[in-house]
Protein backbone atom coordinates (compact mmCIF):
# COMPACT_ATOMS: atom_id res chain seq x y z
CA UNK A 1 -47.07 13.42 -54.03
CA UNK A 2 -45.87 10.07 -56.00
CA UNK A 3 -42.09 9.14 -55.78
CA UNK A 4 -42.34 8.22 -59.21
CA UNK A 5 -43.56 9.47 -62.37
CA UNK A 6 -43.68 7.75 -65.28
CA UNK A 7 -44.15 8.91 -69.28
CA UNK A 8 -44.55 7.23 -72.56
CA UNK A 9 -43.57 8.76 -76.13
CA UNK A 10 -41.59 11.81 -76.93
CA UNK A 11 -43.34 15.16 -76.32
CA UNK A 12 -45.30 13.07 -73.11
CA UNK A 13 -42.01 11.98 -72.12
CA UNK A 14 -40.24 16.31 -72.54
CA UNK A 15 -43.77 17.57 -70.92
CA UNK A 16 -43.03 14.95 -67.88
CA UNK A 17 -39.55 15.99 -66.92
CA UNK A 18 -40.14 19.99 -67.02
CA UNK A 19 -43.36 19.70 -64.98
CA UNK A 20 -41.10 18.14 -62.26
CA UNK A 21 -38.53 20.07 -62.58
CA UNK A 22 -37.34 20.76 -59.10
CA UNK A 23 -39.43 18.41 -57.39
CA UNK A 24 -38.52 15.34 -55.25
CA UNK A 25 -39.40 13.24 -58.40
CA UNK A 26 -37.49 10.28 -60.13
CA UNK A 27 -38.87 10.36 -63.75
CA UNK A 28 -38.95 7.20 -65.72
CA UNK A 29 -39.82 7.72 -69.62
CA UNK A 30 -40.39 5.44 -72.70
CA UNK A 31 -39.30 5.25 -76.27
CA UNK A 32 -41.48 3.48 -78.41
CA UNK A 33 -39.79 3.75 -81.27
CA UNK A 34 -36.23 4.34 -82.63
CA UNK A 35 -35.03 8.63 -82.45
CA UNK A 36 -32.76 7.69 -85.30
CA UNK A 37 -35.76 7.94 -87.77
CA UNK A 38 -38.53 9.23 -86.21
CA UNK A 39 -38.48 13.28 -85.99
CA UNK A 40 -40.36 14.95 -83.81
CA UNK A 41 -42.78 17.94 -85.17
CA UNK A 42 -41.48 21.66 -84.23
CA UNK A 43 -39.32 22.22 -81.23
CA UNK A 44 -39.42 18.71 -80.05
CA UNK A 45 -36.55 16.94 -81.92
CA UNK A 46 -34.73 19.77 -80.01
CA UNK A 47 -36.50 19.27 -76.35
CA UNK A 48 -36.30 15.18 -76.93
CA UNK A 49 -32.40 15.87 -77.07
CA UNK A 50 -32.15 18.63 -73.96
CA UNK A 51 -34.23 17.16 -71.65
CA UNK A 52 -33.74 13.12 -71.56
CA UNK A 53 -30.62 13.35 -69.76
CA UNK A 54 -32.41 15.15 -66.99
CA UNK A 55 -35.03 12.06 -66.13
CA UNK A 56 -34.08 9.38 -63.74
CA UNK A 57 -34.38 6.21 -65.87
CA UNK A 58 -35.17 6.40 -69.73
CA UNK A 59 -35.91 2.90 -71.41
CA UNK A 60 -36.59 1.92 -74.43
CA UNK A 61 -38.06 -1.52 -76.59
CA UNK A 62 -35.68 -2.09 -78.86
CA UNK A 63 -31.58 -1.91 -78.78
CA UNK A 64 -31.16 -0.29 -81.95
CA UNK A 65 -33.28 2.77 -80.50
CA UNK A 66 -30.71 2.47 -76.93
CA UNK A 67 -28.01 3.08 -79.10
CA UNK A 68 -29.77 6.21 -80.63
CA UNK A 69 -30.56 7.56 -77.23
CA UNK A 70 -27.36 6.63 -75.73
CA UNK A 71 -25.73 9.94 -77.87
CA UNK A 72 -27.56 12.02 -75.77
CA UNK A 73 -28.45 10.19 -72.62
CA UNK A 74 -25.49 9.03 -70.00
CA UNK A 75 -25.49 5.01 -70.55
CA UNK A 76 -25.79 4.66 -66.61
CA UNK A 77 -29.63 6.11 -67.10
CA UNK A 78 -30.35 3.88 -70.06
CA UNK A 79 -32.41 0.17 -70.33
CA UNK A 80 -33.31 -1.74 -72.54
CA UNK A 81 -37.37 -3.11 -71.82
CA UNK A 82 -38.85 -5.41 -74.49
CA UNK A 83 -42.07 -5.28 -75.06
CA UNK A 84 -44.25 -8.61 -73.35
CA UNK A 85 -46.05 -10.57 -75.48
CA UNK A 86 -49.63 -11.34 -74.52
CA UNK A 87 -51.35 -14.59 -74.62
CA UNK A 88 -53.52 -15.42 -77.29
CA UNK A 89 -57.37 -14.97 -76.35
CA UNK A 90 -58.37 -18.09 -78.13
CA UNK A 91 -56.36 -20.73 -80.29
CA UNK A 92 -58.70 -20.03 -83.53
CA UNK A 93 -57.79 -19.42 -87.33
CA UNK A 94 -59.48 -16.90 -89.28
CA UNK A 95 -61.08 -18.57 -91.95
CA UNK A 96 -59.44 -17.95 -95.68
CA UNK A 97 -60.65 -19.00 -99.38
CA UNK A 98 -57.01 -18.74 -100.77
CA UNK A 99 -53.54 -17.47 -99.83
CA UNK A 100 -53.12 -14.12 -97.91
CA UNK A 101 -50.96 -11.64 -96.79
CA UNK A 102 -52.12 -9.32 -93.53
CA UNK A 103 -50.96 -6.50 -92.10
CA UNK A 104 -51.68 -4.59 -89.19
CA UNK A 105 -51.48 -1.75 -87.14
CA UNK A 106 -52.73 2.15 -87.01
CA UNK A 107 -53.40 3.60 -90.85
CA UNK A 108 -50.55 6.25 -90.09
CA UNK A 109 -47.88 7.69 -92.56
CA UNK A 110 -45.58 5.85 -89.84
CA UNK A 111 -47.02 2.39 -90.95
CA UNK A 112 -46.28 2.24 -94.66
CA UNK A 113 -49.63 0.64 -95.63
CA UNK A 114 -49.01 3.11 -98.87
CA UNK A 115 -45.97 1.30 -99.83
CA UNK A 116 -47.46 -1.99 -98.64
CA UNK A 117 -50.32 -1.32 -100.96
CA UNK A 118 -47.99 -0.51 -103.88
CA UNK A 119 -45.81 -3.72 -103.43
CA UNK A 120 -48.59 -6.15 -103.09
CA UNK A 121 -50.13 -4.87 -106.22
CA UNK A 122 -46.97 -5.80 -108.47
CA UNK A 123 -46.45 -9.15 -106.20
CA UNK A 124 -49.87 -10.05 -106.94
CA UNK A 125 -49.73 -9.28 -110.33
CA UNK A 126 -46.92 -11.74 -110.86
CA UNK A 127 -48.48 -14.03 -108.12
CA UNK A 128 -52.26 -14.18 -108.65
CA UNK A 129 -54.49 -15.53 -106.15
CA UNK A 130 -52.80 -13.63 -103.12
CA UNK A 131 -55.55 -11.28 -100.83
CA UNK A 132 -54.28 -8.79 -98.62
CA UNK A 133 -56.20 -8.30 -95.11
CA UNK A 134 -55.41 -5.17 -93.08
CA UNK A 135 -56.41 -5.22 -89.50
CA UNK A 136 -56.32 -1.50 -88.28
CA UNK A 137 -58.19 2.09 -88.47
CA UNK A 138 -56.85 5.63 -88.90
CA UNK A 139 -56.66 8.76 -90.22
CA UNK A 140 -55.72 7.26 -93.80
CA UNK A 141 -58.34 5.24 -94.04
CA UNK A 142 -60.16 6.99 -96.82
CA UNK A 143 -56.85 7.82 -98.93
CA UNK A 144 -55.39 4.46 -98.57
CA UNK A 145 -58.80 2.79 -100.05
CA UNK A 146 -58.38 5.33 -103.07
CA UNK A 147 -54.83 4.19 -103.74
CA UNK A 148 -55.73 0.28 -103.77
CA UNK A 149 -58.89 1.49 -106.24
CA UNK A 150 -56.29 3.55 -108.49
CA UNK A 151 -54.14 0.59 -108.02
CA UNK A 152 -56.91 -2.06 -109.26
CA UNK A 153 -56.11 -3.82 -106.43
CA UNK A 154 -59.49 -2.81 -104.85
CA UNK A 155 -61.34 -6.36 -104.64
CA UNK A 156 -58.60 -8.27 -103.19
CA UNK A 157 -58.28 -6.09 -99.97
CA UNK A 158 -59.95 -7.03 -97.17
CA UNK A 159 -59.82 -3.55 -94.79
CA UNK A 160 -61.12 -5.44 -91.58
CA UNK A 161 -61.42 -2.25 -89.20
CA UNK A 162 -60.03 -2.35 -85.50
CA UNK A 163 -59.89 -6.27 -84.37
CA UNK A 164 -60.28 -7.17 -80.82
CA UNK A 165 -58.18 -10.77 -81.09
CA UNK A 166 -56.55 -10.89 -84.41
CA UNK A 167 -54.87 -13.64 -83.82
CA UNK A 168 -56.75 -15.53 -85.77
CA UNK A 169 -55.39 -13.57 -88.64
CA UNK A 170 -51.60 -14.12 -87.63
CA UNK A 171 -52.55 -18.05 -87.51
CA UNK A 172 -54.23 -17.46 -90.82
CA UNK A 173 -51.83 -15.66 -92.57
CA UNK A 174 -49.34 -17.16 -95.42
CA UNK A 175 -47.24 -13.92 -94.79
CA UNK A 176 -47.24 -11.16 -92.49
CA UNK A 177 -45.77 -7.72 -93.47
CA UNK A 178 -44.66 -4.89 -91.71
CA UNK A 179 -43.58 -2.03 -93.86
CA UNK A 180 -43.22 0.65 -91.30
CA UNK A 181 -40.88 4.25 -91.94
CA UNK A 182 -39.75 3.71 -88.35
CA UNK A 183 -40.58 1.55 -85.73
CA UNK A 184 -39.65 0.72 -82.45
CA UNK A 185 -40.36 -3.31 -81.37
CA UNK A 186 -44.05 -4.37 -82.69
CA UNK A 187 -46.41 -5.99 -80.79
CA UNK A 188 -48.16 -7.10 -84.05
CA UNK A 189 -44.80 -8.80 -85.79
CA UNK A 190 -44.24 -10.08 -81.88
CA UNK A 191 -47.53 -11.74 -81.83
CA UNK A 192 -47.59 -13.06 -85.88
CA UNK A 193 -44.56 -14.27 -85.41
CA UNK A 194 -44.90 -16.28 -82.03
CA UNK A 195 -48.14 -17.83 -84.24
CA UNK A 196 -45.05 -19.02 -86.72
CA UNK A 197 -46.42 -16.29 -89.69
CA UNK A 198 -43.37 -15.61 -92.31
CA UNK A 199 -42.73 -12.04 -91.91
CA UNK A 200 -41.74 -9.37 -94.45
CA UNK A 201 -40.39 -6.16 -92.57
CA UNK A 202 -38.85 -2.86 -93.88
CA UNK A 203 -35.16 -2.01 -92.37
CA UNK A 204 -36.72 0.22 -90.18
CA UNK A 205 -38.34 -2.62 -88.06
CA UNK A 206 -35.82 -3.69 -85.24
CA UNK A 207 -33.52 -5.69 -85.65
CA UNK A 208 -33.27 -7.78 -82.59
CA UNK A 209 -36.14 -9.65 -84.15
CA UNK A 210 -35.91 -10.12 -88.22
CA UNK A 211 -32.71 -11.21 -89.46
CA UNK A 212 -32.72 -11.24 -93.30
CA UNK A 213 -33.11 -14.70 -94.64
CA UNK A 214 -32.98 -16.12 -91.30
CA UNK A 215 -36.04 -15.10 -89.11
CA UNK A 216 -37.59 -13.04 -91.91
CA UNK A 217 -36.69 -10.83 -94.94
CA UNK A 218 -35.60 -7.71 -94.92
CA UNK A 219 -36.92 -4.67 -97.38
CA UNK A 220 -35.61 -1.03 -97.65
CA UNK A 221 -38.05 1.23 -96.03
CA UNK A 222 -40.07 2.96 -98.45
CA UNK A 223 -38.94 1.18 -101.27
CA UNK A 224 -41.94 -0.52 -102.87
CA UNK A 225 -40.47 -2.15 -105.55
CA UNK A 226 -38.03 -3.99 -102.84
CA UNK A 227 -40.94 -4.68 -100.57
CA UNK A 228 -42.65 -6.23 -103.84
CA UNK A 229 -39.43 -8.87 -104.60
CA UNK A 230 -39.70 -9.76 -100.84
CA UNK A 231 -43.88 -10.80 -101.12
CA UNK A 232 -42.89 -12.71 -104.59
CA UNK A 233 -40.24 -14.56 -103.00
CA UNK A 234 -42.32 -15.62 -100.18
CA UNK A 235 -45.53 -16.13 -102.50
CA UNK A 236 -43.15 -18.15 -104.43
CA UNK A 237 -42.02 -20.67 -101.91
């Protein structure tokens, strides 16, 4: 059999190391996102915590989600692995009638596109003009669409779908945001911010990337209203 076996995300990552238990196995697993705020459903918060010491090598893409792991895991199995960044499929720019913010990724409770939606519809309100595109698909599709109608926020959303290249949109974009409830290193905020975007990220975003005021501001995760002053103060200047 293989020498090596390698897993990515938590219950992939538990399922990995008891298959090989007591096999001639080194077991490498992934992170991809911080343990400090993202629980696992059921039993596998618990397994997460039992069974990572037991793997070979466990790494992770951000250092804030090292730390996490390093209460449980013996340092001497840990490493840090950013994430790459790929190369841009074309050097194009999404074509725009006015100012805009986009965001992007999976439409998951993890994302915060709720919260996003909130904030941008009292930023807007104060800053008129502004559209907000969302690049991404998921299983909140339908719900999210209902909160920007209830919102009245409904005709200045663009909800683009899944996007092969959207880096068009991060060359395009006035602002990027990134509200997430937990995160580990984002390829999107990677890639909109190697296209020079100003980004808008929750606390929860790492922060080897966004330092407030600096590289980026800084919100409270899951705090819309804090989210909101952050859009204003970038639609503002």
């Amino acid at each position: 059999g293989a020498p090596v076996a390698v897993a990515f995300v938590g219950s992939s990552n538990v399922l990995l190391i008891l298959a090989v238990l007591g096999l001639p196995v080194r077991t490498v697993i992934s992170e991809r996102n911080d343990p400090e705020r993202q629980r696992l459903p059921g039993l596998w918060n618990f397994l997460r915590r039992l069974v990572y010491p037991l793997a070979g090598l466990v790494t992770a893409n951000s250092q804030g989600a090292v730390e996490t792991l390093s209460r449980f895991v013996p340092r001497r199995k840990l490493a840090f692995v950013p994430n790459p960044l790929r190369e841009a499929a074309s050097a194009q720019s999404a074509p725009k009638s006015g100012p805009i913010v986009v965001a992007a990724g999976r439409l998951h409770p993890q994302k915060g596109f709720d919260i996003l939606l909130a904030a941008f519809a009292a930023a807007a309100r104060r800053c008129p003009g502004w559209r907000l595109v969302v690049l991404g698909e998921g299983p909140l599709e339908d719900s999210l669409k209902a909160q920007a109608r209830s919102l009245g926020i409904e005709e200045a959303v663009d909800w683009k779908g899944f996007v092969p290249d959207p880096f068009p949109w991060y060359r395009a974009a006035d602002i990027f945001a990134l509200p997430s409830r937990h995160e580990g290193t984002s390829n999107a905020l990677l890639e909109a911010m190697s296209c020079g975007a100003p980004v808008v990220v929750s606390d929860a975003v790492s922060g080897d990337l966004v330092a407030d005021g600096v590289s980026g501001l800084v919100a409270a995760a899951g705090d819309a209203a804090a989210l909101a002053a952050a859009l204003e103060r970038l639609m503002r200047d």
